[in-house]
Protein backbone atom coordinates (compact mmCIF):
# COMPACT_ATOMS: atom_id res chain seq x y z
CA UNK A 1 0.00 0.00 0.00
CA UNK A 2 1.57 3.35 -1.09
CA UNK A 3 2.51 5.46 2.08
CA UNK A 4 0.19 8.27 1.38
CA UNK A 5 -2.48 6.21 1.44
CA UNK A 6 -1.62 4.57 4.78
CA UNK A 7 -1.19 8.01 6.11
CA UNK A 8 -4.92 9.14 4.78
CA UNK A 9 -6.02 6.32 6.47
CA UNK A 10 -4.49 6.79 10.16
CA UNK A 11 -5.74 10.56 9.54
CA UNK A 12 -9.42 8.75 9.21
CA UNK A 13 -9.18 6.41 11.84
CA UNK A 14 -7.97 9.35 14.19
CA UNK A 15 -10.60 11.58 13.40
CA UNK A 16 -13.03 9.18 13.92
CA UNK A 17 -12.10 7.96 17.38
CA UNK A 18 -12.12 11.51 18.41
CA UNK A 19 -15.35 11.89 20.84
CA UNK A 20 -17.81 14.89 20.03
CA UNK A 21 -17.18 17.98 21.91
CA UNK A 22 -20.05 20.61 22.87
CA UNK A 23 -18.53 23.76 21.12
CA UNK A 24 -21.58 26.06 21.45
CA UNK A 25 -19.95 29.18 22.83
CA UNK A 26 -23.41 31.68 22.69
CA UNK A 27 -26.22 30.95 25.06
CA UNK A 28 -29.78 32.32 24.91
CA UNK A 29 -31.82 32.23 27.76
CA UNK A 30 -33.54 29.37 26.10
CA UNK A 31 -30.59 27.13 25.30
CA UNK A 32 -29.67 27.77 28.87
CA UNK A 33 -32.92 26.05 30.24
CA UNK A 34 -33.22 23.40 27.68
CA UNK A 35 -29.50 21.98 28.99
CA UNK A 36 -30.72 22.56 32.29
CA UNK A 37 -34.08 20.01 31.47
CA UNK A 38 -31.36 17.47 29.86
CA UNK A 39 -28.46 17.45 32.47
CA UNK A 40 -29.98 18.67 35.96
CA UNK A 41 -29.82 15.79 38.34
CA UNK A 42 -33.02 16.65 40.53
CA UNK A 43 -35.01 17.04 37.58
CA UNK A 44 -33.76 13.52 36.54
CA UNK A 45 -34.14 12.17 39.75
CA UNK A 46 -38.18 13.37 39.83
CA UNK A 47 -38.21 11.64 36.05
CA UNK A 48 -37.01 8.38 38.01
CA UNK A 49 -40.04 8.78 40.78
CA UNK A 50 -42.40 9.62 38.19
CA UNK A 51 -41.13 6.08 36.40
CA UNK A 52 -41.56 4.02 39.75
CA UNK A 53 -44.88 5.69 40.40
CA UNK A 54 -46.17 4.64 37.09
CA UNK A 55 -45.11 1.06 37.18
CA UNK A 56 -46.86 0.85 40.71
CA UNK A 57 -49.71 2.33 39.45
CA UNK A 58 -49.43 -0.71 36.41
CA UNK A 59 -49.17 -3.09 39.05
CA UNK A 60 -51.72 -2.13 40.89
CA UNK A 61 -54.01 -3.04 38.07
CA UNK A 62 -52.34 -6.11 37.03
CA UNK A 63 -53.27 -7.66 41.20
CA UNK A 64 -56.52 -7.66 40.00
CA UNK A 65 -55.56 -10.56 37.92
CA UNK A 66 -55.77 -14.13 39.70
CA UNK A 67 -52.69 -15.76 40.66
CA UNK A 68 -51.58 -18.74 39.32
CA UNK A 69 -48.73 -21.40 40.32
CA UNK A 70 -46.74 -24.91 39.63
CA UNK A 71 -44.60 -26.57 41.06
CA UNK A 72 -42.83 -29.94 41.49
CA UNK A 73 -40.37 -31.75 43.70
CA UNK A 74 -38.19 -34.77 43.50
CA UNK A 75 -37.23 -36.15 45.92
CA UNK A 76 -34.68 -39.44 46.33
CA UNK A 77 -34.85 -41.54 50.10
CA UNK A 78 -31.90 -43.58 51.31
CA UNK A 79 -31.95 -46.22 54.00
CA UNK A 80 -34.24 -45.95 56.50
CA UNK A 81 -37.69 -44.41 55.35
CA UNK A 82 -41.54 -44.22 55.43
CA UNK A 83 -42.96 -46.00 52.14
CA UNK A 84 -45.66 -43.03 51.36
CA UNK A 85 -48.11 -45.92 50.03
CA UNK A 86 -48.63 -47.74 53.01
CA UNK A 87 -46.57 -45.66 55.44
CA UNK A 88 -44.69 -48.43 56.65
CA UNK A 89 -40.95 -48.10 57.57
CA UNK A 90 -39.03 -49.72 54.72
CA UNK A 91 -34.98 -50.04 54.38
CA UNK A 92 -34.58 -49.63 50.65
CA UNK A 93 -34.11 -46.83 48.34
CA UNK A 94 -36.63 -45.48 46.36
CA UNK A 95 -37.39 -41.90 44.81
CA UNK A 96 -40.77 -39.97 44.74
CA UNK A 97 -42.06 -37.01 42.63
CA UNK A 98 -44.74 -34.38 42.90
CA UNK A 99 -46.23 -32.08 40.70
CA UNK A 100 -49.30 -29.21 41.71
CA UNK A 101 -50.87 -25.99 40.16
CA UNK A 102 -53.22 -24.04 41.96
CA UNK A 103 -54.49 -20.26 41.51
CA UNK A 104 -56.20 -17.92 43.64
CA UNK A 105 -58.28 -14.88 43.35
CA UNK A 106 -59.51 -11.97 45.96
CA UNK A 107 -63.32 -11.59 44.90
CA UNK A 108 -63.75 -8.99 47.74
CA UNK A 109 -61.59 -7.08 50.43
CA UNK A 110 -64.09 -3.94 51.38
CA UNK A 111 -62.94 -1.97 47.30
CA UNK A 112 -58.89 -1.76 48.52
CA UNK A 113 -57.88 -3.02 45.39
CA UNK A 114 -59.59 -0.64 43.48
CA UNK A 115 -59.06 2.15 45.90
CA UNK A 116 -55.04 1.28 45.67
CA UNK A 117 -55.36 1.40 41.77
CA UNK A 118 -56.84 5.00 42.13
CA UNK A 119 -54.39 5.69 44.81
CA UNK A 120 -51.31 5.07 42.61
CA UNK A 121 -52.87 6.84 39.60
CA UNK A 122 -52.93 10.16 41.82
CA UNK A 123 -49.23 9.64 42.90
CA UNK A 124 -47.77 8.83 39.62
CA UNK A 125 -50.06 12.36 38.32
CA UNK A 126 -48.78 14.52 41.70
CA UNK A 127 -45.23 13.36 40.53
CA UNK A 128 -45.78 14.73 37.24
CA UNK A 129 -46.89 17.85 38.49
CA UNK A 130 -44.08 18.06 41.07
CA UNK A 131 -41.63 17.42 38.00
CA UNK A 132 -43.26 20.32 36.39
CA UNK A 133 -43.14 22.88 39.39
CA UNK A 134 -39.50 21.69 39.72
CA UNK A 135 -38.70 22.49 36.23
CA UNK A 136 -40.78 26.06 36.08
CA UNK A 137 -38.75 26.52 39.69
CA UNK A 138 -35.00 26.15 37.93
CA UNK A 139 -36.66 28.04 35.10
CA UNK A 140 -37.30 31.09 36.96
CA UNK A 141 -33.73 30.66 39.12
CA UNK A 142 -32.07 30.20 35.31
CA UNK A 143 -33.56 33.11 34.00
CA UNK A 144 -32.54 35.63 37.02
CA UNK A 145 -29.33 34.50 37.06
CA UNK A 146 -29.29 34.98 33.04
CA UNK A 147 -30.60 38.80 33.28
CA UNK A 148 -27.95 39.18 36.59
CA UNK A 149 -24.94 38.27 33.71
CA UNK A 150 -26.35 40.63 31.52
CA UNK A 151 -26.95 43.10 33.99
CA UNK A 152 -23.39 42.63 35.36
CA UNK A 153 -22.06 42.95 31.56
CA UNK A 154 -23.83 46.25 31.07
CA UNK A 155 -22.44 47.39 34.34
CA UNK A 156 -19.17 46.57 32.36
CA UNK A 157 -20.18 48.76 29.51
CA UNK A 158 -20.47 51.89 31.53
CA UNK A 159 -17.67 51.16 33.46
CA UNK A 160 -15.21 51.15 30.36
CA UNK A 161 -17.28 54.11 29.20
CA UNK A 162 -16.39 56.43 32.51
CA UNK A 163 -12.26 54.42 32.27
CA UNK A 164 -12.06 55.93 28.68
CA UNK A 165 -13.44 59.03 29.56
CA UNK A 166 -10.65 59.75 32.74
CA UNK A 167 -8.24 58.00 30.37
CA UNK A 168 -9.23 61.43 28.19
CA UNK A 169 -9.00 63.19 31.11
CA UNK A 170 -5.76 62.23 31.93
CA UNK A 171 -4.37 62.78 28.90
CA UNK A 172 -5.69 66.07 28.63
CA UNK A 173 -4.71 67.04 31.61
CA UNK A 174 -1.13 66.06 31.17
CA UNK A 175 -1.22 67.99 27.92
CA UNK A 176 -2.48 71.24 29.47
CA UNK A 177 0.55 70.49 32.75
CA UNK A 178 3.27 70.11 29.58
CA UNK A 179 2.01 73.02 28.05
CA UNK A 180 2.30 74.99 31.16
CA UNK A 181 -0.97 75.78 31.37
CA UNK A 182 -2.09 74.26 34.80
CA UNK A 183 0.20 72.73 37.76
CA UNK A 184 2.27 69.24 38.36
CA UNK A 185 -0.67 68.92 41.29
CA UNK A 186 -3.26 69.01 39.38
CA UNK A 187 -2.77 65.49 37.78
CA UNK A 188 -3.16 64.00 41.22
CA UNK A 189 -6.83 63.98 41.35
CA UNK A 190 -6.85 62.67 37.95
CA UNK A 191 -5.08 59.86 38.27
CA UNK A 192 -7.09 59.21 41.57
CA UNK A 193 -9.75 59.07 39.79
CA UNK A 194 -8.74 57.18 37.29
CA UNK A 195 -7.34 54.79 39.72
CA UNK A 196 -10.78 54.41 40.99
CA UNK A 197 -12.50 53.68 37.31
CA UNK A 198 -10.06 51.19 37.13
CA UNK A 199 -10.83 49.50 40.50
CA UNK A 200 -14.66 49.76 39.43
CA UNK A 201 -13.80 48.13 36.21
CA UNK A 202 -12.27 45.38 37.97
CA UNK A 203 -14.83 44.47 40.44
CA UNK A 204 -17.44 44.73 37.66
CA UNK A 205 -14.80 41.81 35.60
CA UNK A 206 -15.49 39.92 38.71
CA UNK A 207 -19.25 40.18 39.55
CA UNK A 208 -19.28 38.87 36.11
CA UNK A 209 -17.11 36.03 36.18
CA UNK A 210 -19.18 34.94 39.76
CA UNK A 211 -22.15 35.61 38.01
CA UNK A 212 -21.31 33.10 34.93
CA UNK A 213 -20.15 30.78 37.43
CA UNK A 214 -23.22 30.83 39.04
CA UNK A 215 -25.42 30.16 36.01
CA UNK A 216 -22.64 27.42 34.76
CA UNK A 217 -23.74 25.82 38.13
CA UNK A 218 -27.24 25.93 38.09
CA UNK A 219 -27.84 24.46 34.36
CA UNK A 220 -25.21 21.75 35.13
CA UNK A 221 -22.31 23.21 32.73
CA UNK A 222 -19.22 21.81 33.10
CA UNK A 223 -16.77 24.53 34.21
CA UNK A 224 -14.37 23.93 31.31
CA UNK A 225 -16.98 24.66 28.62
CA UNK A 226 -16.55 27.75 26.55
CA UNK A 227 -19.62 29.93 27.74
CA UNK A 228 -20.84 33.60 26.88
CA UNK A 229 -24.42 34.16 26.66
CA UNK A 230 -26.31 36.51 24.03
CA UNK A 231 -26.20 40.00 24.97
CA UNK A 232 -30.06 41.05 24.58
CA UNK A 233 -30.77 44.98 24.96
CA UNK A 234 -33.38 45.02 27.53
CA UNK A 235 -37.00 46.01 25.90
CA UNK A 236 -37.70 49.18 27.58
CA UNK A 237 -41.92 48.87 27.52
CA UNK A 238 -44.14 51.84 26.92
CA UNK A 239 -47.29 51.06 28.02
CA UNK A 240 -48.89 48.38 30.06
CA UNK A 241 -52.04 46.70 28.87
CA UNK A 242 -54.29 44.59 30.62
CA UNK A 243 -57.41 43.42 30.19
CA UNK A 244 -57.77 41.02 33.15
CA UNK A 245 -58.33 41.05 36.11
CA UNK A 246 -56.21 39.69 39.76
CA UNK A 247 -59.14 37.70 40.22
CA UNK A 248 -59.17 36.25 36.97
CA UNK A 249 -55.13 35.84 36.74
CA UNK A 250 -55.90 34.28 39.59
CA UNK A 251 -58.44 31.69 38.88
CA UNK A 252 -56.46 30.89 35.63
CA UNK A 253 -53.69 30.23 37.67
CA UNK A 254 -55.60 28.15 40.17
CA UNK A 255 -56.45 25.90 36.86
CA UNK A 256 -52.61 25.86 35.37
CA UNK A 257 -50.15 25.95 37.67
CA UNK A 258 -48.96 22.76 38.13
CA UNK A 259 -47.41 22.99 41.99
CA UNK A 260 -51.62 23.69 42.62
CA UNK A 261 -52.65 20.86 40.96
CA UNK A 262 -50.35 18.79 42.94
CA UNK A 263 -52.04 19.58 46.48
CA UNK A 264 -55.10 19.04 44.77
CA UNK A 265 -54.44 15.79 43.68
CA UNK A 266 -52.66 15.13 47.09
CA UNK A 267 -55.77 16.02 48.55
CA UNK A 268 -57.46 13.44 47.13
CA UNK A 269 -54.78 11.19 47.50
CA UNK A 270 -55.93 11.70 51.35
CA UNK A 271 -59.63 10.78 50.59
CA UNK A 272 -58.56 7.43 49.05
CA UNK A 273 -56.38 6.65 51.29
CA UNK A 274 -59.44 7.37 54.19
CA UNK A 275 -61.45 4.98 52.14
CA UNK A 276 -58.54 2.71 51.80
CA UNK A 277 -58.28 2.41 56.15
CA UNK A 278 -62.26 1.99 56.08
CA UNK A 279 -61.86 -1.46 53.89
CA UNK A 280 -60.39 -3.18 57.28
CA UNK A 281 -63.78 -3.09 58.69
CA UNK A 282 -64.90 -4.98 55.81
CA UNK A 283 -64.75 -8.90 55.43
CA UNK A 284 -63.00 -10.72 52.73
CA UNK A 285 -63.76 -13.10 50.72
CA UNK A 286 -61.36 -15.17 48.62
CA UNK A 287 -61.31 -18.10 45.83
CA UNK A 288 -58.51 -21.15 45.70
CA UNK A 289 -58.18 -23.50 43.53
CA UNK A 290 -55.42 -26.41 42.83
CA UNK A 291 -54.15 -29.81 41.00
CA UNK A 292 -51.97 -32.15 42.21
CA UNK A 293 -50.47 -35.36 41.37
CA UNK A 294 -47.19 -37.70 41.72
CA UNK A 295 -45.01 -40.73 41.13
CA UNK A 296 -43.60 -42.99 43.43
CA UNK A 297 -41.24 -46.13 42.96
CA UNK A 298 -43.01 -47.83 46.05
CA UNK A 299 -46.45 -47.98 44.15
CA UNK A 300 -46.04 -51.45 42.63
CA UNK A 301 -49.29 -53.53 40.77
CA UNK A 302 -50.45 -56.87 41.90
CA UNK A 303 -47.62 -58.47 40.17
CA UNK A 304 -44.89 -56.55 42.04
CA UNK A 305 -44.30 -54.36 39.56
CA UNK A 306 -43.57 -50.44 39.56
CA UNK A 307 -46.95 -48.72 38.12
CA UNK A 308 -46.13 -46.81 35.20
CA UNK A 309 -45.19 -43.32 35.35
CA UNK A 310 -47.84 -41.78 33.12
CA UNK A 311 -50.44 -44.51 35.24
CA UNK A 312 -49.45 -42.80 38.64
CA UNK A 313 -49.95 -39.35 36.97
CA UNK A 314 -53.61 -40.00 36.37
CA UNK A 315 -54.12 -42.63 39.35
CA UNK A 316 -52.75 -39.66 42.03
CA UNK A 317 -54.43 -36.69 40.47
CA UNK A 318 -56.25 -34.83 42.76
CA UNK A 319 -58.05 -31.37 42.82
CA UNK A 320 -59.46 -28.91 45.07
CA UNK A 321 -61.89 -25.55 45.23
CA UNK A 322 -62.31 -24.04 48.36
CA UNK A 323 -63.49 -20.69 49.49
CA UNK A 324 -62.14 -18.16 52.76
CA UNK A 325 -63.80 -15.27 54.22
CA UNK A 326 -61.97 -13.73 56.94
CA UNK A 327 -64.54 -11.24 59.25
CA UNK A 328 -62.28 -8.22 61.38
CA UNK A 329 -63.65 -9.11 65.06
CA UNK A 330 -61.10 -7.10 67.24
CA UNK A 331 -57.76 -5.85 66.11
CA UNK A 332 -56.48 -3.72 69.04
CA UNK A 333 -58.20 -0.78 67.92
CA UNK A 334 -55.56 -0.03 64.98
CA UNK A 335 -58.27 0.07 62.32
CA UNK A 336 -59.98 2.52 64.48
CA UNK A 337 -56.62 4.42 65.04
CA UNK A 338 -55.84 4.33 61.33
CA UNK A 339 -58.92 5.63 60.28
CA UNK A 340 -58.44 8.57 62.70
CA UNK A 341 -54.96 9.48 61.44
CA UNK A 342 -56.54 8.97 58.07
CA UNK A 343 -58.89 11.75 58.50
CA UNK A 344 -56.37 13.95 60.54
CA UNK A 345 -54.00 13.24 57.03
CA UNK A 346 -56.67 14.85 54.85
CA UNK A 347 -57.90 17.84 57.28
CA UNK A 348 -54.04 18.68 56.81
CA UNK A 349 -53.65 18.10 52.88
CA UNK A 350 -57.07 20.54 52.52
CA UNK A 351 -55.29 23.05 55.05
CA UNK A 352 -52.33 23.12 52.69
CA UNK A 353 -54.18 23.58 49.81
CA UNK A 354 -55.76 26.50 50.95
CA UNK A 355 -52.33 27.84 52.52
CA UNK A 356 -51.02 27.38 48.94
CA UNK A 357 -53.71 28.91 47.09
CA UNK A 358 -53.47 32.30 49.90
CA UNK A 359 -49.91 32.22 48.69
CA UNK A 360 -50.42 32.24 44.98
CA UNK A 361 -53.06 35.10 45.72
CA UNK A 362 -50.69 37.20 47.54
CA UNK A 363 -47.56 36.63 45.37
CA UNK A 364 -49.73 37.58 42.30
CA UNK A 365 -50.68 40.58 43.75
CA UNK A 366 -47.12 41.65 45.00
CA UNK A 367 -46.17 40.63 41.17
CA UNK A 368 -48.56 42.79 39.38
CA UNK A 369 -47.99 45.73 41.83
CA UNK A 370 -44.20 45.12 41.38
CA UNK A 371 -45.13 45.71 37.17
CA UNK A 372 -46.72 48.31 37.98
CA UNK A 373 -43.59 49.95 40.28
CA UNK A 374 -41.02 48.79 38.04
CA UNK A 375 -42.83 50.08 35.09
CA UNK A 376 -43.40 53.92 36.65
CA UNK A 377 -39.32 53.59 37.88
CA UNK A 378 -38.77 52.99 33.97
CA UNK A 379 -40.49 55.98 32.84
CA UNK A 380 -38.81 57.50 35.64
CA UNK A 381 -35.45 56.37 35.19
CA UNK A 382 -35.20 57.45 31.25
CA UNK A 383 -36.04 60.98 32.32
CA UNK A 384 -33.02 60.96 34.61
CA UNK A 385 -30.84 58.55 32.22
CA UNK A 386 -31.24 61.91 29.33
CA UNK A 387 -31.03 64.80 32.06
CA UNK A 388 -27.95 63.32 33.63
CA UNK A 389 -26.31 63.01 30.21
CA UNK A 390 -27.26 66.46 29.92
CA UNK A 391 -25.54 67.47 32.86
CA UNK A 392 -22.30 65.32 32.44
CA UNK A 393 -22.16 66.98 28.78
CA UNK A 394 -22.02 70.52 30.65
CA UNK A 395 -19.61 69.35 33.59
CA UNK A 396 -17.34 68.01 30.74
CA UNK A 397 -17.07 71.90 28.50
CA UNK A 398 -16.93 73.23 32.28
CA UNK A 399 -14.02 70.95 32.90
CA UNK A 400 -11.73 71.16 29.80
CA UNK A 401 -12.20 75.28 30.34
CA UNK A 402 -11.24 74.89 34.01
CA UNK A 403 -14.56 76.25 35.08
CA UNK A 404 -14.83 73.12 37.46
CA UNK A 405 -12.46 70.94 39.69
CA UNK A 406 -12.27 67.37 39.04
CA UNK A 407 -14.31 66.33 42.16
CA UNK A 408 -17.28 68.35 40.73
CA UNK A 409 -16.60 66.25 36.37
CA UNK A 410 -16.09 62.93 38.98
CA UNK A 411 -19.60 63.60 40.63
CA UNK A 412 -21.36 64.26 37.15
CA UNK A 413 -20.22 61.62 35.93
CA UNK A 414 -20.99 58.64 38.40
CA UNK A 415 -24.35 60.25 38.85
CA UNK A 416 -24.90 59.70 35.03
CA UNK A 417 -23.36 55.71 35.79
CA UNK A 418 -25.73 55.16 38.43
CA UNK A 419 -28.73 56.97 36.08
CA UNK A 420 -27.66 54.24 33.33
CA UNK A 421 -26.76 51.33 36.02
CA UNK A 422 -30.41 52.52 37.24
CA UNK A 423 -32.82 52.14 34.18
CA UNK A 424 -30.92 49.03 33.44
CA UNK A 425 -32.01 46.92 36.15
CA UNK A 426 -35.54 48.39 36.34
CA UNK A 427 -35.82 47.19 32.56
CA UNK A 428 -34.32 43.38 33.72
CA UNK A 429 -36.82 43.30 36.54
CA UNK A 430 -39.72 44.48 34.23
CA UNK A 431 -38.48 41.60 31.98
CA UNK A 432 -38.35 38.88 34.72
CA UNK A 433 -41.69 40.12 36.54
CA UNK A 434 -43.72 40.07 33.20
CA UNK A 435 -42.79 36.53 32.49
CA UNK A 436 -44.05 35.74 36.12
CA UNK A 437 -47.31 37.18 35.17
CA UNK A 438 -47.26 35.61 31.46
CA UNK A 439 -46.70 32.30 34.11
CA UNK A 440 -49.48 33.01 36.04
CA UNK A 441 -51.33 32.56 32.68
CA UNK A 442 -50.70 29.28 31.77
CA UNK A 443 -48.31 30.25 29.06
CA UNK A 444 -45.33 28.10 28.44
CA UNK A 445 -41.55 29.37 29.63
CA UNK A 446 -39.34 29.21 26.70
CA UNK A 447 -36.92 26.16 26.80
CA UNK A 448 -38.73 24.01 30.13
């Protein structure tokens, strides 16, 4: 084989032992959550439940079913034994055989069959809604801790904004010292200040690598994965409309959310299982029946010889149908105990209900008051953003004609930071509260 060749082929085999790497490097919000779904361990964990609570639930239906069994023995006898035809004690060696099948069915124990069936069905649906609350849950953490990087990255912005601006500074002040036109002192305060946009600059570099760190974390990332997310520009809303209700958000939510349905269905979890601890009062009734047969070398004919085996088979057969019904007389008192802590389980499951539904009615009012807030700061916060740029503008031509001192440009100009740093986490929390209301609604969160 001609050496290029062989070489063309080791370059094949190479690249195709090399494993697939995850080389996405830009993250929306919604690939963020749809890794999270994939790779976060609790979530898979409640997957797992919600697996073993359906395959109980299966089972559950398959015990209506009668039972059915065989079985068979051999079984060899040395020296000194009991001949099982005449049950004499005889000093030979012989070997005997058995064979039986026999089923058995539950016609009635007081509905706790049925009961259990409808009893599993509930817990394999509360799991489902539990996996869907704990999904909506790492959701909602994803997505603040998505809008905290970009809020930390615009904090970035601004602060290299005000660093190149006393950069300029600097520079123009050490023009104006070299031209003679101000004193060596006076570059002091400038380079303070500079000093100080490059401290803020720094500790804004590290809010943001703690901040990726922290979303790395909570979608499962590993730590060695190229990550930067997509730098949205906050949607800065103009006007709110709304054409429902809180009472109506609030009944929709009652019928969506799904961490409500599961104390529903938990509360009538607790009814079954009250009807369940009732059944014990109940007699039972049950239905057995059975086949049996056997061989044995000690069953000989009239002419001393063994009966065949198929003979014995049909000789020994016997069969049997028999009925039990089992009545509770007196059990202690721990059917009547049950039964009490039975009823005690479902006045609590109602009381958390209700404490859960008083939640959900107080959190969406805080919500749509906190639109409402967030939205007025907004409106407020853009009127300050344009009259502090305004005023920096003026401090700046004040400055470079020596009309103002340093401290007085340094002022204007972290008051026009903190204007910006202002109206850009008013706009994130806008963002993440109107999603919580769009949640309240039933409507799906991108990605879960």
């Amino acid at each position: 084989m001609p050496m290029r060749t062989t070489l063309l082929l080791v370059f094949i085999i190479l690249i195709a032992s090399v494993k697939p790497v995850f080389t996405q490097e830009i993250w929306s919000l919604q690939d963020c959550i749809e890794y999270a779904m994939d790779h976060n361990l609790q979530i898979q964990k409640a997957g797992l439940n919600n697996e073993r609570n359906e395959e109980s639930y299966r089972q559950s239906i398959r015990n209506l079913l009668p039972s059915l069994n065989a079985s068979s023995r051999f079984r060899p006898n040395f020296g000194k034994s009991i001949d099982p035809n005449t049950n004499d004690i005889v000093y030979q060696s012989f070997f005997s055989s058995s064979y039986s099948a026999g089923t058995s069915v539950s016609i009635f124990q007081g509905f706790s069959r049925v009961n259990r069936i409808a009893f599993s069905k509930i817990l394999w649906s509360t799991g489902q809604f539990d996996e869907q609350a704990l999904k909506a849950a790492l959701s909602f953490q994803i997505m603040d801790a998505y809008y905290n990087v970009i809020f930390i990255k615009g904090l970035i912005t601004i602060s290299d904004s005000l660093l190149a601006q006393s950069q300029w500074n600097h520079n123009f002040v050490a023009g104006m010292i070299s031209n003679g036109l101000k004193a060596e002192s006076d570059i002091l305060e400038v380079e303070a200040e500079l000093a100080s946009e490059q401290l803020r600059k720094l500790r804004a570099l590290n809010d943001y690598d703690q901040a990726v760190l922290k979303l790395k974390q909570l979608i499962n990332l590993d730590m060695g994965v190229a990550f930067e997310i997509r730098q949205v520009v906050p949607d800065l809303p103009e006007n709110i409309n709304w054409d429902h209700s809180i009472d109506s958000l609030y009944i929709t939510a009652l019928n969506t959310l799904p961490e409500i349905k599961s104390f529903g269905e938990r509360v009538q979890a607790s009814i079954i299982s009250l009807a369940m601890t009732k059944a014990n009062y109940y007699p039972s009734l049950g239905l057995y029946a059975g086949i049996g047969t056997g061989y044995y070398q000690t069953f000989l004919d009239p002419t001393g010889n063994v009966i065949p085996f198929v003979d014995q088979l049909s000789n020994n057969a016997s069969q049997y149908l028999s009925f039990s019904m089992s009545i509770p007389l007196f059990n202690k008192g721990s059917y009547r105990s049950q039964t009490k802590l039975a009823r005690i389980q479902l006045k609590e499951t109602k009381l958390s209900l209700v404490q859960e539904q008083e939640r959900l009615y107080k959190d969406i009012q805080q919500d749509w008051q906190k639109l409402l807030a967030v939205k007025m700061e907004i409106d407020q916060a853009k009127i300050q953003v344009e009259a502090r740029e305004a005023a920096e503008a003026i401090s700046r031509r004040k400055f470079e004609k020596g009309l103002v001192n340093q401290f007085e440009y340094s002022q204007a100009k972290s008051k026009l930071a903190q204007a910006k740093s202002d109206l850009l986490n008013t706009s994130i929390q806008y963002i993440i509260t109107r999603r919580t209301i769009d949640y309240y609604q039933g409507l799906p969160i991108s990605g879960m």
